[in-house]
C-alpha atoms as a PDB file:
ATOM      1  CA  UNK A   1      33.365   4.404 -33.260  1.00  0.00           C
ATOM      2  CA  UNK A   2      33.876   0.945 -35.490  1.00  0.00           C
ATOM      3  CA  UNK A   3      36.954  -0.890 -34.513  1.00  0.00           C
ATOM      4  CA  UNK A   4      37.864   1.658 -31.630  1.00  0.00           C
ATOM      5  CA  UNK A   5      39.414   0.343 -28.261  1.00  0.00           C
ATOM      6  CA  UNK A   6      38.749   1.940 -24.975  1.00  0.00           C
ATOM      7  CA  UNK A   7      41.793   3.478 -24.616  1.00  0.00           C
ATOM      8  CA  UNK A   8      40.919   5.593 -27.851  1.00  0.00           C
ATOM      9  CA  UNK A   9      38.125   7.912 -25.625  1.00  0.00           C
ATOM     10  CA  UNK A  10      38.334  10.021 -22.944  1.00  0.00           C
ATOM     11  CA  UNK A  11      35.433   9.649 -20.353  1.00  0.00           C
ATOM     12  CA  UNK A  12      33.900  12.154 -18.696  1.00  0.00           C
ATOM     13  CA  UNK A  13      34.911  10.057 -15.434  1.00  0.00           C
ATOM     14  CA  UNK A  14      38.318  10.774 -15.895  1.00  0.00           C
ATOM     15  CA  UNK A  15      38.215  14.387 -16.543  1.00  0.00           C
ATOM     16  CA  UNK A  16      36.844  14.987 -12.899  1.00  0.00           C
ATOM     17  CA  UNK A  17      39.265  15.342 -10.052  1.00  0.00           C
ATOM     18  CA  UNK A  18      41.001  12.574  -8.979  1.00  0.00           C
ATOM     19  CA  UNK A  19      40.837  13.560  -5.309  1.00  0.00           C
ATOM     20  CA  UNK A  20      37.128  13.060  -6.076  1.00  0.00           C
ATOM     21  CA  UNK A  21      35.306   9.923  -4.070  1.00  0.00           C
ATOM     22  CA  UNK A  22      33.444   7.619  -6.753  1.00  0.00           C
ATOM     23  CA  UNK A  23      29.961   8.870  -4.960  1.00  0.00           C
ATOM     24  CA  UNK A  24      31.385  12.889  -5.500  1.00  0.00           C
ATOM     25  CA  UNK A  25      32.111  11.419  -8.928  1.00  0.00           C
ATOM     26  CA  UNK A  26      28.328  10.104  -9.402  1.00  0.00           C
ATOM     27  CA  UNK A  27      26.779  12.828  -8.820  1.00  0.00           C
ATOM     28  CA  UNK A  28      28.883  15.354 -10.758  1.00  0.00           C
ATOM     29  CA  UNK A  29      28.314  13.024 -14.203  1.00  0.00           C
ATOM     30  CA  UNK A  30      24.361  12.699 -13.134  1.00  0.00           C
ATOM     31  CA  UNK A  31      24.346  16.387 -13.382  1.00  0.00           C
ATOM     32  CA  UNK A  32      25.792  16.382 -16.839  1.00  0.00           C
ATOM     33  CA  UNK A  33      23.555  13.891 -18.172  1.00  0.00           C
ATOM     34  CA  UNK A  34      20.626  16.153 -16.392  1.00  0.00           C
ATOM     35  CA  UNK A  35      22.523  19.474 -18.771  1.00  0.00           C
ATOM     36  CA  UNK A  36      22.331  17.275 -21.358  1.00  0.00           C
ATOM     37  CA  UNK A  37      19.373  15.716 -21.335  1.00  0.00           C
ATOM     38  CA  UNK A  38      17.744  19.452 -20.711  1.00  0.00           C
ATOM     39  CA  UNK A  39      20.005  20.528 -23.930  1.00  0.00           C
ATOM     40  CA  UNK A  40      18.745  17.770 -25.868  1.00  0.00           C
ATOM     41  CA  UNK A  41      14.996  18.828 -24.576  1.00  0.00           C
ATOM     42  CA  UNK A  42      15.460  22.097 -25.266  1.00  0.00           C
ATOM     43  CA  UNK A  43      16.651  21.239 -28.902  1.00  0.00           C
ATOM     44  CA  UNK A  44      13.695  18.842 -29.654  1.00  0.00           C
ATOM     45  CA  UNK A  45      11.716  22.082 -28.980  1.00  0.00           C
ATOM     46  CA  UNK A  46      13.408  24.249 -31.432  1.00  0.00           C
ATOM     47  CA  UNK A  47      13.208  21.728 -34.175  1.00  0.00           C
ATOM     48  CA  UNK A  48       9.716  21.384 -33.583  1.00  0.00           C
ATOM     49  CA  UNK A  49       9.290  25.322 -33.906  1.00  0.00           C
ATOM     50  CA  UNK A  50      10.989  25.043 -37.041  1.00  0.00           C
ATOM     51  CA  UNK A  51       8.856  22.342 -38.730  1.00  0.00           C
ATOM     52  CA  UNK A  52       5.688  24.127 -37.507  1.00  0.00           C
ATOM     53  CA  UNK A  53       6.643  26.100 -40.610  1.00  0.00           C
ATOM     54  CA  UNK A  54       7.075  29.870 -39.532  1.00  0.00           C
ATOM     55  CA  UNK A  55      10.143  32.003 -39.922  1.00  0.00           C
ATOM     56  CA  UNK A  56      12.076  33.645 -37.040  1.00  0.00           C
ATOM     57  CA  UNK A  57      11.473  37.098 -37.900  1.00  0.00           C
ATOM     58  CA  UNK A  58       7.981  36.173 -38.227  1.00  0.00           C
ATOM     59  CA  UNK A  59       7.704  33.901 -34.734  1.00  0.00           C
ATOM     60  CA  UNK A  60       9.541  37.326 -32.932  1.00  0.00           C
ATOM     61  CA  UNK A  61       7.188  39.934 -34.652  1.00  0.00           C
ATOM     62  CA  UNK A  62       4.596  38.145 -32.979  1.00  0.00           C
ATOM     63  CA  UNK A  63       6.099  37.422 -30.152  1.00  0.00           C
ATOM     64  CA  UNK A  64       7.275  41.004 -29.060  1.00  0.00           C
ATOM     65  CA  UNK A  65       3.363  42.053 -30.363  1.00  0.00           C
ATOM     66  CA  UNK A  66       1.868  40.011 -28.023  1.00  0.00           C
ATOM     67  CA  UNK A  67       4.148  40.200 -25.149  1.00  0.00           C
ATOM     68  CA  UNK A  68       5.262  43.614 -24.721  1.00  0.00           C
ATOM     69  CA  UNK A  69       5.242  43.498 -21.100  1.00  0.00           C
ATOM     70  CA  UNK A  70       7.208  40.366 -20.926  1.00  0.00           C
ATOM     71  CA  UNK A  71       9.642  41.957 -23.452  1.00  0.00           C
ATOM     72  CA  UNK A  72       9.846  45.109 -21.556  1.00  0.00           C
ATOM     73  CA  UNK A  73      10.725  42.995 -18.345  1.00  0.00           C
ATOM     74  CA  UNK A  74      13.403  41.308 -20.606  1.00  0.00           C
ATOM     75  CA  UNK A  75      15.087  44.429 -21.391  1.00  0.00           C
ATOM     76  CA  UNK A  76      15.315  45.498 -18.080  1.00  0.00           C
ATOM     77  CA  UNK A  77      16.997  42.428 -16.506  1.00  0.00           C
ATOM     78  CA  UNK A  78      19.678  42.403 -19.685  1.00  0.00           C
ATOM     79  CA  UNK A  79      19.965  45.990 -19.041  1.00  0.00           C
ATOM     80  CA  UNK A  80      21.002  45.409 -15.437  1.00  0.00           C
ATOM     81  CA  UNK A  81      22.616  42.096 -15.501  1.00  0.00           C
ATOM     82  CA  UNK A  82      23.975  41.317 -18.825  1.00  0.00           C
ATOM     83  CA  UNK A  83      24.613  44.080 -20.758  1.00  0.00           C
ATOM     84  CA  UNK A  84      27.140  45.527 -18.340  1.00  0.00           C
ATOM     85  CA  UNK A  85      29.431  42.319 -17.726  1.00  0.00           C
ATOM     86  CA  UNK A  86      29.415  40.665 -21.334  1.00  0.00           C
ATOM     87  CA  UNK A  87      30.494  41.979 -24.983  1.00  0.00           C
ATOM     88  CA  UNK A  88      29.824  39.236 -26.869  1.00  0.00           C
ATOM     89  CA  UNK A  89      27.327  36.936 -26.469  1.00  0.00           C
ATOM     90  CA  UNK A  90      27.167  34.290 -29.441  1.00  0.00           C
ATOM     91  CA  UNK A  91      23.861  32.511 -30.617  1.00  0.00           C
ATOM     92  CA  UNK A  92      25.267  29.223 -28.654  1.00  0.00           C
ATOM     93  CA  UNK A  93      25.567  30.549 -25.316  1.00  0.00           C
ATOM     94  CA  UNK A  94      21.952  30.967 -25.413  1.00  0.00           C
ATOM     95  CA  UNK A  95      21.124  27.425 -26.307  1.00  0.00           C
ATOM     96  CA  UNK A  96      21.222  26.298 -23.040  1.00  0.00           C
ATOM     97  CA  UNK A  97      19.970  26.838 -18.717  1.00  0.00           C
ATOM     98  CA  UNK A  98      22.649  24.999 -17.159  1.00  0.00           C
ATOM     99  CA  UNK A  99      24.424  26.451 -14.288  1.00  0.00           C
ATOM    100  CA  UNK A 100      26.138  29.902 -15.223  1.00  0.00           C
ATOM    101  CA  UNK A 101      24.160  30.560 -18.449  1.00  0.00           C
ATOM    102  CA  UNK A 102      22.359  33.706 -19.339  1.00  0.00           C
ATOM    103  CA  UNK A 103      19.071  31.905 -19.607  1.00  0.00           C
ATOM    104  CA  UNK A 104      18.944  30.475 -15.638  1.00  0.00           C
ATOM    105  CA  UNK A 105      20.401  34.090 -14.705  1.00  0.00           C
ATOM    106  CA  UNK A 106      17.452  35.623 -16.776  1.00  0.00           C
ATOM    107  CA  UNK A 107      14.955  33.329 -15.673  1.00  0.00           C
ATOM    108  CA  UNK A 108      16.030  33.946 -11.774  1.00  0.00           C
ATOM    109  CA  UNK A 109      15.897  37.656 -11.916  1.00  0.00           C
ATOM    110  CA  UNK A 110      12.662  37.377 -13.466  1.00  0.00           C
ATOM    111  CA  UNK A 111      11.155  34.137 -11.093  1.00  0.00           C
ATOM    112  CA  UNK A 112      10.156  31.945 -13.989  1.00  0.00           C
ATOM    113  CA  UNK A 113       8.846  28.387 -12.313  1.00  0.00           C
ATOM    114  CA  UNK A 114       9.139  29.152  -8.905  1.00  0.00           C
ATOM    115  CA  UNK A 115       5.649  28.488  -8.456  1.00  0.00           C
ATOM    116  CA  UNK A 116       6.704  25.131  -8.802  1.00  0.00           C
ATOM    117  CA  UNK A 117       7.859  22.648  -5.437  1.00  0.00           C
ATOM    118  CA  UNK A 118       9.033  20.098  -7.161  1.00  0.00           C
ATOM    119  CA  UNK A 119      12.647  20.792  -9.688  1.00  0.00           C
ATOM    120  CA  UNK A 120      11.505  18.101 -12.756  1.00  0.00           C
ATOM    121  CA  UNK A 121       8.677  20.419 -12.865  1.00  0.00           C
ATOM    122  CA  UNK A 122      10.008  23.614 -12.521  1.00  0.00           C
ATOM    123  CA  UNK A 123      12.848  22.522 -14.999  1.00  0.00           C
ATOM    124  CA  UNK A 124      10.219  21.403 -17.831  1.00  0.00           C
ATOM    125  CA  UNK A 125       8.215  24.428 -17.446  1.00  0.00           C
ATOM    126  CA  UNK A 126      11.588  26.887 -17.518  1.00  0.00           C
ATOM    127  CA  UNK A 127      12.447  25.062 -20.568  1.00  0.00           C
ATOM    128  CA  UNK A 128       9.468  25.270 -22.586  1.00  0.00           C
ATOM    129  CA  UNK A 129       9.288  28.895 -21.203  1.00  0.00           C
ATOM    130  CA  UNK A 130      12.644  29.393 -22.484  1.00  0.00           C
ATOM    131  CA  UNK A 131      11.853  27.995 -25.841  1.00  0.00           C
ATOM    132  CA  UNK A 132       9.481  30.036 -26.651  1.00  0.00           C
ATOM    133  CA  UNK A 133      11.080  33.513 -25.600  1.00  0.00           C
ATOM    134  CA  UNK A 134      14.517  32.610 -26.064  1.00  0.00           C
ATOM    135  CA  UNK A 135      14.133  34.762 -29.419  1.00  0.00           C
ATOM    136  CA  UNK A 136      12.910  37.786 -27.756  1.00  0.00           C
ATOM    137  CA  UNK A 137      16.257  37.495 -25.552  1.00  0.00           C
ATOM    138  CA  UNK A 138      18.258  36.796 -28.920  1.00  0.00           C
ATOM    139  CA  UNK A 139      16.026  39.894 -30.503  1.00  0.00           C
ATOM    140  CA  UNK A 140      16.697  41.876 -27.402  1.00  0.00           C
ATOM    141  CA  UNK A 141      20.736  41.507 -27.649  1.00  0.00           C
ATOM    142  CA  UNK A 142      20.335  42.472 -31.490  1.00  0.00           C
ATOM    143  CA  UNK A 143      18.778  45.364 -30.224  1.00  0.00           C
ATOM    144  CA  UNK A 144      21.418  46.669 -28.000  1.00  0.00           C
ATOM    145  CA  UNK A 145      24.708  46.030 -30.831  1.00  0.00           C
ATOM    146  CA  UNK A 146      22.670  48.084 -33.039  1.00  0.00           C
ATOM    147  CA  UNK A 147      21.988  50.694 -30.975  1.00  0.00           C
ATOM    148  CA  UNK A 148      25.353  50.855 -29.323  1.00  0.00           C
ATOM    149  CA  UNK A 149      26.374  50.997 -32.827  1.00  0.00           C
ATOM    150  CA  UNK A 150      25.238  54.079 -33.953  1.00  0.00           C
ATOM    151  CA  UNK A 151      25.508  55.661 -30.622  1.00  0.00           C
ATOM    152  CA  UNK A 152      29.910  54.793 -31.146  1.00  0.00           C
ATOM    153  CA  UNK A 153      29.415  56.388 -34.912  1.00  0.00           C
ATOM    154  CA  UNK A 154      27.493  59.302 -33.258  1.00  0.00           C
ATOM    155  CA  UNK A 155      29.859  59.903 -31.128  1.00  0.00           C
ATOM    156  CA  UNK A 156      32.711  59.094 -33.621  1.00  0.00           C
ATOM    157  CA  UNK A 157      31.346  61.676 -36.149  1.00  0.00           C
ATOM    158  CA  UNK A 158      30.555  64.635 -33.825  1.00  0.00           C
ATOM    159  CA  UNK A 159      34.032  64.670 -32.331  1.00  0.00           C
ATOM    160  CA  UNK A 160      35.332  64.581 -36.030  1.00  0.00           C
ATOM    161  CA  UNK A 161      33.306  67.416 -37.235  1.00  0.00           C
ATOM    162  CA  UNK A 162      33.890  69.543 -34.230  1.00  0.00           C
ATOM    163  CA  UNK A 163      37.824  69.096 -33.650  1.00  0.00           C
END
């Protein structure tokens, strides 16, 4: 950013519809900063797994051990909602709970927070829930490639045997 003018960047203000009024405008970049700051949370969080010292396969081992129910519950919702609509779901798209994501969708099917009245709340808490299961999710997806996988090569290798 050394020695840049102004005119060099494009602001987020000026990506928004210009039909917009400057209040419409407001409040459309205060809930990007909220995404972001939530991103940024949510971040924070993972680092701090990571320096806690354990390994990923280890921290979902344990996880899935000690949570079967919750990870049964997982499976069903991507079963129902996700699995049919998406292909490919990459690692970033479940790096975040904004709007459209596949973490708020999870979450809602499965009433995470709602005990919760007031949104800061129910936002911190669906975050930290999020970090800490967002690997059974990740494990869950796994799960399903594999085994729709072999079920392709089944498939694949009967008809080419039998023909």
């Amino acid at each position: 950013m050394s020695g840049a003018t102004d005119n060099e960047y494009t602001y987020f203000s000026e990506t928004l519809d210009a039909e917009l009024t400057n209040e419409e405008k407001i409040t459309k970049m205060d809930e990007e900063i909220r995404k972001l700051q939530d991103y940024v949370t949510y971040q924070q969080m993972m680092v701090q797994i990571k320096e806690d010292g354990t390994t990923k396969k280890g921290r979902q081992i344990y996880n899935m051990s000690n949570n079967r129910a919750l990870m049964s519950s997982i499976r069903d919702v991507m079963s129902e909602v996700v699995f049919p609509h998406c292909k490919f779901i990459g690692k970033l798209d479940l790096q975040t709970i904004s709007k459209n994501s596949i973490a708020k969708l999870l979450m809602d099917k499965l009433k995470v927070g709602e005990q919760f009245a007031i949104d800061g709340e129910r936002m911190q808490f669906r975050l930290k829930w999020w970090g800490r299961n967002c690997e059974l999710v990740e494990r869950c997806l796994v799960d399903h490639k594999t085994k729709s996988t072999q079920n392709l090569k089944k498939r694949y290798m009967m008809g080419k045997y039998y023909v």
